[in-house]
Protein backbone atom coordinates (compact mmCIF):
# COMPACT_ATOMS: atom_id res chain seq x y z
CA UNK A 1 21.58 9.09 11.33
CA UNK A 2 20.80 8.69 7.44
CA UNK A 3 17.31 8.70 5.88
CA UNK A 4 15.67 5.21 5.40
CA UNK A 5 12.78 3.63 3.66
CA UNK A 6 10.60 1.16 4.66
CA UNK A 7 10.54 -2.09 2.38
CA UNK A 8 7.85 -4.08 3.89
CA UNK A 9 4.34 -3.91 5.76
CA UNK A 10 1.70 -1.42 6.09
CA UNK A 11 4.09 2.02 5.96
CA UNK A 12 6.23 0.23 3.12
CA UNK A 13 7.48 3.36 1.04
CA UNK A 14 7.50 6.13 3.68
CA UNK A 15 10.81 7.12 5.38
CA UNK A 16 12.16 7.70 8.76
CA UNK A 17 15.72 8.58 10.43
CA UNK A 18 17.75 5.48 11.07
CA UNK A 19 20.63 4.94 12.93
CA UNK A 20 23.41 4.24 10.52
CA UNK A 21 25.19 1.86 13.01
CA UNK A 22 22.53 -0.47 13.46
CA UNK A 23 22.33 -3.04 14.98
CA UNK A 24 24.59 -1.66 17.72
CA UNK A 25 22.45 2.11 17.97
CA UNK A 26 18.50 1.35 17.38
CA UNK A 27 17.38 4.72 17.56
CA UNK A 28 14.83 5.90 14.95
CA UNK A 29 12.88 9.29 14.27
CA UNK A 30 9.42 9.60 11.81
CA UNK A 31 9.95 11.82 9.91
């Protein structure tokens, strides 16, 4: 998993876990 940020909407700025494979692995984690 790597450390994303969100771009767009209402939580635009904060980060979460991503999957780094995505689209195949859709997992995610708040942080």
């Amino acid at each position: 998993m790597e450390r994303k940020t969100i771009r767009k909407g209402a939580k635009a700025g904060h980060s979460f876990w991503g999957c780094s494979a995505y689209p195949t692995c859709r997992g995610i984690r708040p942080i």
